[in-house]
Protein backbone atom coordinates (compact mmCIF):
# COMPACT_ATOMS: atom_id res chain seq x y z
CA UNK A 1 84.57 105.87 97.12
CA UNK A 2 84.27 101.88 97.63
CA UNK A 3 83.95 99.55 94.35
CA UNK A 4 83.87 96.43 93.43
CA UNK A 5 86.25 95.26 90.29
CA UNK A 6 84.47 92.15 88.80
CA UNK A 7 86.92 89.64 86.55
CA UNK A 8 85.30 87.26 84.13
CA UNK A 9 88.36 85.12 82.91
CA UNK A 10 87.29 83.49 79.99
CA UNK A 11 90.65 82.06 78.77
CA UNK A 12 92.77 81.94 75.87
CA UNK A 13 90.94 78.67 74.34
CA UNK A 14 87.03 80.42 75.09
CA UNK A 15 88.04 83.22 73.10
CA UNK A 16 89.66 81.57 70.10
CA UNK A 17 87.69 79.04 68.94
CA UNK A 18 85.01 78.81 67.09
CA UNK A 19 82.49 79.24 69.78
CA UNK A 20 83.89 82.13 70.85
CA UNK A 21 81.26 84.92 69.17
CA UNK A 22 78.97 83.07 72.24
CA UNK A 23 81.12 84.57 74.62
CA UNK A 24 80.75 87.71 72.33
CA UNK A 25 77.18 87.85 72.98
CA UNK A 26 77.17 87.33 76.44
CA UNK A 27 79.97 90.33 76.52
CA UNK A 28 77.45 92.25 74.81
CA UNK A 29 74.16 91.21 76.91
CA UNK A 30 76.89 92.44 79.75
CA UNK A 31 77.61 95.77 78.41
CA UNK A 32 73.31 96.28 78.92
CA UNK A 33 73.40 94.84 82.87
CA UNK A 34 75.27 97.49 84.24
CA UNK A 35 74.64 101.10 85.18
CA UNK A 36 75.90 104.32 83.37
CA UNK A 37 78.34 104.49 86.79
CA UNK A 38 79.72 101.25 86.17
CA UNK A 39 82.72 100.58 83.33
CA UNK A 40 83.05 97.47 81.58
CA UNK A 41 86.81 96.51 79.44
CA UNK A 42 89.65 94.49 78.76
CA UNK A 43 91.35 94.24 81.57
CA UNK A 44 93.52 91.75 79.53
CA UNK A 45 93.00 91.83 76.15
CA UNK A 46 90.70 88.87 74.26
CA UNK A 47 90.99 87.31 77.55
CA UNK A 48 89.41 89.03 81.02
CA UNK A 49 86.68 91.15 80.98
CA UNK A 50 86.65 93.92 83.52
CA UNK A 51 83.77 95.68 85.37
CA UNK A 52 83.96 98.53 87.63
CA UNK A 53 80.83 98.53 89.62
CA UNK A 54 81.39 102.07 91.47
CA UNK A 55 79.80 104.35 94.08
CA UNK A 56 79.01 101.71 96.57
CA UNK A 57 78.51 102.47 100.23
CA UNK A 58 80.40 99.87 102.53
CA UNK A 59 77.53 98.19 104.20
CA UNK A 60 76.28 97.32 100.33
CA UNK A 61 79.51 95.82 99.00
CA UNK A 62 78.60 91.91 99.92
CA UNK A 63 74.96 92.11 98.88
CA UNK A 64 76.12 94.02 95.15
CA UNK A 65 78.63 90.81 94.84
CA UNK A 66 75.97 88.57 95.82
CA UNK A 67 73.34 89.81 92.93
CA UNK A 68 76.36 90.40 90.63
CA UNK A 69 77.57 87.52 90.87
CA UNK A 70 74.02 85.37 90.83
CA UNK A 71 72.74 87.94 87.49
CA UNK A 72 76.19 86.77 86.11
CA UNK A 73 75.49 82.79 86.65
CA UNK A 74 72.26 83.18 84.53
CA UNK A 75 73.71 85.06 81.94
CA UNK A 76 76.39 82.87 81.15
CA UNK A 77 74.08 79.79 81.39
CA UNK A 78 71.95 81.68 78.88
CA UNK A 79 74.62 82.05 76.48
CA UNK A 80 77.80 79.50 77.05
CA UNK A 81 77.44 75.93 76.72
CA UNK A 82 78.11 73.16 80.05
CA UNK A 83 81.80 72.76 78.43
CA UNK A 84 82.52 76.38 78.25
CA UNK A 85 81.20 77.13 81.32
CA UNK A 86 83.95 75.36 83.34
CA UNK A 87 86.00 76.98 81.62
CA UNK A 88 85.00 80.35 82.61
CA UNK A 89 85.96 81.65 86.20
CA UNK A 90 84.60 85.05 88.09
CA UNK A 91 85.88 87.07 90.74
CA UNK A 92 85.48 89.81 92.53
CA UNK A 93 87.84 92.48 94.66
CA UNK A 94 86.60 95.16 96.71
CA UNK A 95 88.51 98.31 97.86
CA UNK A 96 89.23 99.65 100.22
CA UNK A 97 89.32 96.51 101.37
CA UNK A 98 88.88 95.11 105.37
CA UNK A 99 91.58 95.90 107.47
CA UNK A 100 90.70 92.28 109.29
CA UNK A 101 91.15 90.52 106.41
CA UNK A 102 94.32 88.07 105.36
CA UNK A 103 97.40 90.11 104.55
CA UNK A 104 97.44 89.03 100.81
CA UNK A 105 93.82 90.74 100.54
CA UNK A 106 95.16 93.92 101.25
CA UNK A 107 98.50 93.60 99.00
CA UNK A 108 96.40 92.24 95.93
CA UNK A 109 97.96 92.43 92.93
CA UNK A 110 95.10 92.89 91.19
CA UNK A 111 94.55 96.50 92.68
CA UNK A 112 98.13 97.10 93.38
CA UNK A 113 100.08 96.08 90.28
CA UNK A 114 102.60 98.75 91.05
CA UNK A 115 103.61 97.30 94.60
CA UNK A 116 104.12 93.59 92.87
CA UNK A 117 106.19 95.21 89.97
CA UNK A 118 108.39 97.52 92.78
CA UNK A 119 108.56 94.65 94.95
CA UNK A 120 110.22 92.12 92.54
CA UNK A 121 112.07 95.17 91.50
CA UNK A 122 113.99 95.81 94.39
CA UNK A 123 114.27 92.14 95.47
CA UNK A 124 117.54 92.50 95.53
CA UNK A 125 118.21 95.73 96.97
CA UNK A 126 115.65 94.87 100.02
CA UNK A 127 117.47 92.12 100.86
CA UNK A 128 120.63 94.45 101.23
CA UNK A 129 117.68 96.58 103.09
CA UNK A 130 117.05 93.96 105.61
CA UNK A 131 120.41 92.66 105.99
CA UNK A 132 121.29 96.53 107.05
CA UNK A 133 117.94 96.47 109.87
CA UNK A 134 120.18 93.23 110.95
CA UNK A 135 123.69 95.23 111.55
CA UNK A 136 122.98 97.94 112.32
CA UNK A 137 120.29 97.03 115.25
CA UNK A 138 122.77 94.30 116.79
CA UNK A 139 125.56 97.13 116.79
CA UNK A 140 123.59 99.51 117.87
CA UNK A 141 121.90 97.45 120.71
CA UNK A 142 125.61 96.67 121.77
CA UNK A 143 127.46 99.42 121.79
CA UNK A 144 124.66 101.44 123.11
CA UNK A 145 123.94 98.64 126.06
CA UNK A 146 125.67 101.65 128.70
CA UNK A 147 122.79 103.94 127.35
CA UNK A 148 119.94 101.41 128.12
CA UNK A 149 121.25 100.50 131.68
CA UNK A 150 121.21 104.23 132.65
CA UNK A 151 117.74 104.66 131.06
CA UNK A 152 116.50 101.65 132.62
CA UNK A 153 118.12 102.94 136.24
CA UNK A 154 116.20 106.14 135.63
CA UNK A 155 112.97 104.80 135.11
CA UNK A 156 113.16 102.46 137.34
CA UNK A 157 114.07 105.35 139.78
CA UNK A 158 111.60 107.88 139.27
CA UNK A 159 108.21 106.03 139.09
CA UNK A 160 106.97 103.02 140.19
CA UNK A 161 105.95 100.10 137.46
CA UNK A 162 108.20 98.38 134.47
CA UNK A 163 111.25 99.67 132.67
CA UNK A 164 109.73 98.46 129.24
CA UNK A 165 106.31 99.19 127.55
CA UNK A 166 104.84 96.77 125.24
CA UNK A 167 102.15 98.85 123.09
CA UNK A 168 99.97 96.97 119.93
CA UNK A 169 100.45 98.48 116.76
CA UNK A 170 99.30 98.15 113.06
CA UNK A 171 102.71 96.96 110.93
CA UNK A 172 102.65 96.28 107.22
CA UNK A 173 99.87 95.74 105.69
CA UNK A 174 97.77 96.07 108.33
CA UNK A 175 99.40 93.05 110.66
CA UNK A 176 99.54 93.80 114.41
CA UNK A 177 102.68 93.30 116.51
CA UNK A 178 103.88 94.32 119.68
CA UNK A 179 106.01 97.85 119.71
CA UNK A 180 108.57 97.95 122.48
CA UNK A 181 109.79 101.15 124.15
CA UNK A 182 110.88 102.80 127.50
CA UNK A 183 108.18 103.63 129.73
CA UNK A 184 107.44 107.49 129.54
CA UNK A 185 104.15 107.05 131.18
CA UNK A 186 102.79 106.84 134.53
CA UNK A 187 101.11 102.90 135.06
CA UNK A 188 97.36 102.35 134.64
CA UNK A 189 96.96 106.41 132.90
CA UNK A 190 93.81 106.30 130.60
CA UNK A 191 94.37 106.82 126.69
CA UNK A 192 91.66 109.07 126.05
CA UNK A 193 92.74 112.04 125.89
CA UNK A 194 96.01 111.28 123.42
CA UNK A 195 92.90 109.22 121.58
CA UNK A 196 90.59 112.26 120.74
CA UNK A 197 93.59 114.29 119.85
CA UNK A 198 95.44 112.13 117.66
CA UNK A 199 92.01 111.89 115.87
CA UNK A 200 91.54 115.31 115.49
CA UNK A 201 94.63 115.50 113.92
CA UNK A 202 94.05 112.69 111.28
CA UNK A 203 90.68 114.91 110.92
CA UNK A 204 92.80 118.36 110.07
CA UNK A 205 91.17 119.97 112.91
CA UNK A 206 93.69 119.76 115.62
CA UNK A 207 95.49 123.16 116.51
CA UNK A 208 98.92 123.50 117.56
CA UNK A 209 100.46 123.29 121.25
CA UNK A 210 102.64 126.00 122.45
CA UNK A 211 106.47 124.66 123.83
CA UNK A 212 108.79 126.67 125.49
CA UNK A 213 111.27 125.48 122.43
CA UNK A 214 112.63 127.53 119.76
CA UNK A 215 110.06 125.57 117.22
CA UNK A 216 107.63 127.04 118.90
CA UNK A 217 104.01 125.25 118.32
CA UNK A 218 103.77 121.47 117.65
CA UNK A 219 101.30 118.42 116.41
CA UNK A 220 101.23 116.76 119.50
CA UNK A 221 100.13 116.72 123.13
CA UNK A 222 102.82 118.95 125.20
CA UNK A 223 101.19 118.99 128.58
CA UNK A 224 100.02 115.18 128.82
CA UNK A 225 99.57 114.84 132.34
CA UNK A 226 100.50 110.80 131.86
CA UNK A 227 104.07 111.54 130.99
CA UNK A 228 106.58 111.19 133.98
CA UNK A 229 109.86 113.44 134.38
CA UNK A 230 112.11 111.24 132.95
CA UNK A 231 109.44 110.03 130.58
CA UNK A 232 109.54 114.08 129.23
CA UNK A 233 113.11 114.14 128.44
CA UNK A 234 113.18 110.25 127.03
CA UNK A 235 110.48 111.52 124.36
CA UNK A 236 111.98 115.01 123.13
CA UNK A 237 115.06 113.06 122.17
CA UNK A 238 113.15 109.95 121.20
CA UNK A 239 115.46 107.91 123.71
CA UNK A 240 111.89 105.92 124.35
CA UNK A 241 112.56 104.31 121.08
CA UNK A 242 115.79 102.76 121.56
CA UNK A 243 114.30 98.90 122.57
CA UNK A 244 112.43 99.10 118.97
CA UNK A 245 115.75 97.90 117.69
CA UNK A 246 114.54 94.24 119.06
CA UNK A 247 111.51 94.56 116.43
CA UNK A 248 114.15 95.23 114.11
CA UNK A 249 115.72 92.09 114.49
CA UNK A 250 112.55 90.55 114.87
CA UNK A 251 111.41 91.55 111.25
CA UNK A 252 108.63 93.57 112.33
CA UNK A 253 110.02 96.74 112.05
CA UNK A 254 112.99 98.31 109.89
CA UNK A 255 115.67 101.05 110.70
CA UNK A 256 113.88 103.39 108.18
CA UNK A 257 110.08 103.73 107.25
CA UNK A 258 106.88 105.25 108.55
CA UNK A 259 106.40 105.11 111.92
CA UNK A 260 103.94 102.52 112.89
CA UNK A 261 100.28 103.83 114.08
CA UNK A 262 97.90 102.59 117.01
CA UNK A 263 94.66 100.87 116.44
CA UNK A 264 92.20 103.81 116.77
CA UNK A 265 94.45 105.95 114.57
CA UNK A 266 94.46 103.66 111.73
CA UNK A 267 89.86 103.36 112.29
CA UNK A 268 89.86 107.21 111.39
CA UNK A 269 92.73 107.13 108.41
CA UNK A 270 91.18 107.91 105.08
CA UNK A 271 91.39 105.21 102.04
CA UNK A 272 94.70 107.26 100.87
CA UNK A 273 96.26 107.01 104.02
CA UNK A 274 96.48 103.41 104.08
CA UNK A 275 98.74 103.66 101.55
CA UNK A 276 102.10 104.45 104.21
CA UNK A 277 101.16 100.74 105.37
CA UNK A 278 101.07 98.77 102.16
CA UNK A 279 104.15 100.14 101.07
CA UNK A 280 106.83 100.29 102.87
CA UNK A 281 107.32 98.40 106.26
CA UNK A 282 107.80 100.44 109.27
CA UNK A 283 110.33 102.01 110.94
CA UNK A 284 112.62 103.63 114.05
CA UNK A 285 113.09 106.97 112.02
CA UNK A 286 112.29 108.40 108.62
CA UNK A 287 111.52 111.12 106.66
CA UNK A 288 109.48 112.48 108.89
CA UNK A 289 111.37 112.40 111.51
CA UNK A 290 114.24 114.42 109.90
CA UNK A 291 112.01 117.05 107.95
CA UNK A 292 110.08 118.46 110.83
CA UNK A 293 108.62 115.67 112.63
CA UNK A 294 106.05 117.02 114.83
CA UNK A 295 105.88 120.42 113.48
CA UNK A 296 104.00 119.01 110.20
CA UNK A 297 100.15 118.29 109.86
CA UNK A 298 99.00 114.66 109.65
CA UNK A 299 98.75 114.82 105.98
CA UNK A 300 102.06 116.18 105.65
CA UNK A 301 103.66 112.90 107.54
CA UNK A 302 101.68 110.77 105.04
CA UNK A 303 102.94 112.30 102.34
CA UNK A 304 106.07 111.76 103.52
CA UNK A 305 105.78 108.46 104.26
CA UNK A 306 104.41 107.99 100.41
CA UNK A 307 107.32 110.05 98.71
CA UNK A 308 109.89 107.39 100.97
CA UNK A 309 108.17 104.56 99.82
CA UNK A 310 108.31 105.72 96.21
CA UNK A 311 111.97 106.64 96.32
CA UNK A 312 113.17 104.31 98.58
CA UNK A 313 116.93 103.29 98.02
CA UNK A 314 119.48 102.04 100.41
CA UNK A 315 121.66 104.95 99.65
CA UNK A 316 118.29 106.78 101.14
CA UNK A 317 117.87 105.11 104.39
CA UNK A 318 121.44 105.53 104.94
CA UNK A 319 121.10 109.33 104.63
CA UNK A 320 118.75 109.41 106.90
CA UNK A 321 120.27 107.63 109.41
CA UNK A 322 122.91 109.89 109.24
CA UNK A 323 120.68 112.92 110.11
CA UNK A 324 118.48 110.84 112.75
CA UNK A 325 121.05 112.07 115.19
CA UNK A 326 120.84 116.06 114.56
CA UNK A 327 117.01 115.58 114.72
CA UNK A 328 117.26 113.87 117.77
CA UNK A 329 119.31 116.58 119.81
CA UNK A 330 117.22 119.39 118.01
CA UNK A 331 113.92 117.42 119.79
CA UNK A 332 116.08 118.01 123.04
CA UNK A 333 116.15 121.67 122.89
């Protein structure tokens, strides 16, 4: 459920002095203002009150800041003198938080300690991470340059329109870029019906297709009238993917991560869900990818995606690329 996490910093020097059993009272007069839903602490100690105000619909969030914040004005003028008042500063952070809002909204440190802690963590080793997405996409883009010419031939070949297909999707936290793949698609086909399924399936209540593979049923469309011949074979062995190595080098993507999701997938994820693009940036092929892939529910992938993020080492990625390869010819069968 949405909340709002109010901070009333009132400083080291506020809460020392001798003035300081004002700001006592007005904690107190505080405590009185809120509901039985709400929680009020330290969220540092002897120096920033916290208050939870929870069980907020979305469409209320602005107005409850708005009155919290103007009840807040007049209690503090009630109780803290013109001096102490400047010194005192409030804010307020809402989850789940806007999806259109700047990127260092939705990475806030306030409600995501854990990713600024992991993050200066692993400085180090996500350098080595990134300097890996580097190599290894300007190796593979040149040794397997034979691979794209014959791809490009066939496409080119079989159906009228371009060899590439750009495609918007949502990156890390919550950023658009440009995806960029082999065509699989017939030109000018209508998204609609991979739209209503792919929400179904964030919704739990998409069934299984059949395939004439040995995995038998699958998460995903099998008889999409959009896909061409070529564009069949391209996406069982996730040849399609092979130009993503350019958002590789471009930063947008890495080698390893969850894969990145379309705009009306990411309207229908649930506040949890979000989670696979906060942290972790994403990727060509992951865990997913190699335990299952399209045989696992929606919530299965996420939790995937989550477990990667959380044990994420470059000894990881590297296993992974290693079985990327077995998981694409099994996808061919």
């Amino acid at each position: 459920m949405p909340f709002v996490l109010m901070l009333l910093d009132a400083g080291a020097e506020l809460t020392a002095d001798t003035s300081s059993q004002r700001f006592g009272r007005m904690v107190e007069a505080l405590t009185h203002l809120v509901r039985e839903t709400d929680f009020v602490g330290w969220y540092e100690t002897n120096s920033v009150i916290g208050v939870v105000f929870s069980g907020l619909a979305d469409a209320d969030r602005e107005a409850v800041v708005s009155t919290i914040s103007q009840r807040m004005q007049s209690l503090a003028v009630q109780y803290l003198t013109a001096d102490q008042l400047q010194r005192v500063t409030v804010s307020f952070h809402m989850f789940p938080e806007e999806w259109d809002s700047p990127k260092e909204s939705r990475n806030n440190p306030t409600l995501y300690p854990e990713l600024l802690q992991r993050n200066t963590a692993q400085k180090a080793l996500r350098t080595v991470k990134r300097t890996m997405d580097i190599v290894g996409s300007i190796l593979l883009l040149f040794f397997g340059s034979p691979i794209f010419i014959l791809i490009a031939i066939a496409v080119k070949v079989t159906s009228p329109g371009p060899v590439f297909y750009r495609q918007q999707r949502t990156g890390q936290y919550g950023i658009p870029f440009y995806l960029l793949k082999f065509r699989s698609m017939h030109v000018g086909n209508d998204s609609g019906v991979h739209k209503q399924y792919v929400q179904q399936l964030i919704a739990g209540t998409a069934s299984r297709q059949d395939t004439s593979t040995r995995h038998k049923a699958v998460y995903k469309l099998t008889r999409d009238p959009r896909v061409t011949l070529v564009g069949r074979f391209l996406r069982k062995t996730s040849l399609d993917e092979l130009p993503q190595f350019f958002n590789v080098l471009k930063g947008e993507m890495s080698l390893v991560g969850p894969r990145p999701p379309i705009d009306y997938e990411v309207e229908r994820y649930e506040v949890w869900h979000r989670r696979r693009l906060l942290e972790a940036k994403p990727g060509i092929t992951g865990l997913w990818q190699v335990n299952g892939r399209n045989r696992l529910s929606f919530d299965d992938m996420v939790r995937l995606d989550l477990r990667y993020a959380k044990m994420w080492s470059p000894w990881l990625d590297l296993a992974i690329l290693l079985r990327t390869p077995k998981a694409m010819l099994e996808g061919a069968h």
